[in-house]
Protein backbone atom coordinates (compact mmCIF):
# COMPACT_ATOMS: atom_id res chain seq x y z
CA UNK A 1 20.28 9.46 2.32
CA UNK A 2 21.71 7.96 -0.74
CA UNK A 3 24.04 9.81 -3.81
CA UNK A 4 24.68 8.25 -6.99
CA UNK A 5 27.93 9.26 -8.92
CA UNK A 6 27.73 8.25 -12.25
CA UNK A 7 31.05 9.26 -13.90
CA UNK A 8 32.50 9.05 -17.51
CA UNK A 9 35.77 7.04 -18.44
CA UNK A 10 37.46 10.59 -18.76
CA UNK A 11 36.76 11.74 -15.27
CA UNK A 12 40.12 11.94 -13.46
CA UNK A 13 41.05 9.71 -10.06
CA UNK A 14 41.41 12.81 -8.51
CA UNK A 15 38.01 14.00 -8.93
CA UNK A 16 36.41 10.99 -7.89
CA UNK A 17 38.78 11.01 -4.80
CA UNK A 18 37.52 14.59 -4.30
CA UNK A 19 33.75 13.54 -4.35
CA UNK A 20 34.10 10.79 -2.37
CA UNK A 21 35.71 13.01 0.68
CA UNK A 22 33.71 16.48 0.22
CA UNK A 23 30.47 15.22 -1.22
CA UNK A 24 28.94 13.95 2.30
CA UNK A 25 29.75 17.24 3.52
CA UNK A 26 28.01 19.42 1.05
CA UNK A 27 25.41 17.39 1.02
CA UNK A 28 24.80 16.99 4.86
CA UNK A 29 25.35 20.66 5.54
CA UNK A 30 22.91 22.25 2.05
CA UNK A 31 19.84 19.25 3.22
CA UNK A 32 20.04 19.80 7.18
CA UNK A 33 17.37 21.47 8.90
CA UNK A 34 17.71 23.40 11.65
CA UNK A 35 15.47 22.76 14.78
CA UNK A 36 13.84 19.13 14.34
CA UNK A 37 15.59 15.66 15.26
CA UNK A 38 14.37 14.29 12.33
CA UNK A 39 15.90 16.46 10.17
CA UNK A 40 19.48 16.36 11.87
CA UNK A 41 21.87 15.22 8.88
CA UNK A 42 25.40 14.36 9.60
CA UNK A 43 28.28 13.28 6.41
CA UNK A 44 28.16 9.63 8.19
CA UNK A 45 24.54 9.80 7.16
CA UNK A 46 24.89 10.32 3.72
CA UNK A 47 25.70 7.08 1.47
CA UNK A 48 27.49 7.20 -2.01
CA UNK A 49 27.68 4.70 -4.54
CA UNK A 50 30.34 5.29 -7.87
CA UNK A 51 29.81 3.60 -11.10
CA UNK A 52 31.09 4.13 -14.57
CA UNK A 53 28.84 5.15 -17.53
CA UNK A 54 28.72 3.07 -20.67
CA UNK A 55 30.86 4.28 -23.77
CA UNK A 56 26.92 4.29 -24.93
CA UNK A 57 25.60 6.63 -21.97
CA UNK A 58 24.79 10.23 -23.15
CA UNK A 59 24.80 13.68 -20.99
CA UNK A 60 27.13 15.17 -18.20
CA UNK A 61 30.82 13.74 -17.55
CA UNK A 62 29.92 13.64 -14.02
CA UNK A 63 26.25 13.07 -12.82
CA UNK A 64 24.95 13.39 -9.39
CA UNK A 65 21.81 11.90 -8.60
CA UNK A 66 20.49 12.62 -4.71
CA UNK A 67 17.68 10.84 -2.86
CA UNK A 68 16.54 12.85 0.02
CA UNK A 69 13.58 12.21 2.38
CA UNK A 70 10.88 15.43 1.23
CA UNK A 71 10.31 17.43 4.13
CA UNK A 72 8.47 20.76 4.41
CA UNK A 73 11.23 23.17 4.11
CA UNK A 74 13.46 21.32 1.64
CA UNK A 75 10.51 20.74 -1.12
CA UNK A 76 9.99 24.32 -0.87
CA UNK A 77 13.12 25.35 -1.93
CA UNK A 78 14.38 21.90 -3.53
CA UNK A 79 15.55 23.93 -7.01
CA UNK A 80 17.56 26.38 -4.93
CA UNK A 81 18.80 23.26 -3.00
CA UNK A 82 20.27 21.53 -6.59
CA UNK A 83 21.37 24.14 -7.71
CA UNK A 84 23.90 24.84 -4.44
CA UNK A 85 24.75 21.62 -4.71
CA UNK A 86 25.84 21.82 -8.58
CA UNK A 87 27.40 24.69 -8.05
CA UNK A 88 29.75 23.68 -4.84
CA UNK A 89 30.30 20.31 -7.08
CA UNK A 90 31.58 22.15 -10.11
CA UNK A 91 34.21 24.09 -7.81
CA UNK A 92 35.41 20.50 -5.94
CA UNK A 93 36.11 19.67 -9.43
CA UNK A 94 37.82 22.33 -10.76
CA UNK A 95 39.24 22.57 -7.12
CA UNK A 96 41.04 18.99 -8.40
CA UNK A 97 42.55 20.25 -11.26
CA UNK A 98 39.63 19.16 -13.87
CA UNK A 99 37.00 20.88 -15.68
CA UNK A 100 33.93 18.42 -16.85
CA UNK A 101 30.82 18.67 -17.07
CA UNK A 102 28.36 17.86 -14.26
CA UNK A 103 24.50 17.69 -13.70
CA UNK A 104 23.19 17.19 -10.30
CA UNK A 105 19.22 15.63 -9.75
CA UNK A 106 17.57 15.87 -6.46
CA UNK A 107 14.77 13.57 -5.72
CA UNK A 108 12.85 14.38 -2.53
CA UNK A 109 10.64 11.77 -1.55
CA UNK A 110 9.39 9.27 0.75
CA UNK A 111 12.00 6.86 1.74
CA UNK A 112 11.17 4.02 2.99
CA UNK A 113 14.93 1.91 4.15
CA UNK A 114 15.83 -0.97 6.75
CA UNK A 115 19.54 -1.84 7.24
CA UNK A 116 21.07 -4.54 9.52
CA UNK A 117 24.74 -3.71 10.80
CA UNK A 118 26.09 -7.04 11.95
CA UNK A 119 27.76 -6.15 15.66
C-alpha cells in the first residue's frame, strides 16, 4: 500500500515528523479487514513517500493521497473510509502544535507491484 504526502513550504517539521510515525498506523488499522489473509494490513505494510509542493501548486497545505488494493468491503464504504482518515489526520496535526489545511484522496484499485529486497 502506498501514501503520498504532498506538503506545502509552511508545513512545520513537526508535522511531517508526526505523519511519518502515526500515518502507517491509521492507515493499517481504518483499511484492515477482519477475517481474510489477504486483507491482513500491518504499519510495515504501508509505504510513504514526502515531497514538497511547488510555490505554483494550488489546494490543501497538506495532501494525502492513498492507494489501496479495492476489495469488497472497503469499496463499499471507501467515502466513510477517507473521511476517518482526514479526520484522525487533522487531529495528528493539530496534535503537533499546527493547524493547516489537509485533503485526503483514497484510490482503491487494482494494484499490480513486484519488489526485490536484496538479502
Amino acid at each position: 500500500m502506498n501514501v503520498a504526502i504532498v506538503h506545502k513550504a509552511n508545513v512545520k517539521d513537526e508535522v511531517l515528523d508526526a505523519l511519518a510515525k502515526d500515518v502507517p498506523s491509521i492507515i493499517s488499522g481504518l483499511l484492515e479487514i477482519r477475517g481474510g489473509k489477504m486483507a491482513i494490513l500491518k504499519p510495515e505494510q504501508i509505504s510513504l513517500q514526502f515531497s514538497q509542493a511547488s510555490g505554483r501548486d494550488t489546494g490543501a497545505d497538506l495532501r494525502i493521497i492513498v492507494l489501496a488494493r479495492s476489495l469488497g468491503p472497503r469499496t463499499a464504504v471507501e467515502n466513510k473510509l477517507a473521511g476517518a482518515i482526514l479526520e484522525k489526520v487533522v487531529a495528528l496535526v493539530k496534535g503537533a502544535g499546527s493547524d493547516c489545511s489537509v485533503t485526503v484522496r483514497l484510490y482503491l484499485t487494482e494494484i499490480g507491484a513486484a519488489e526485490h529486497i536484496p538479502a
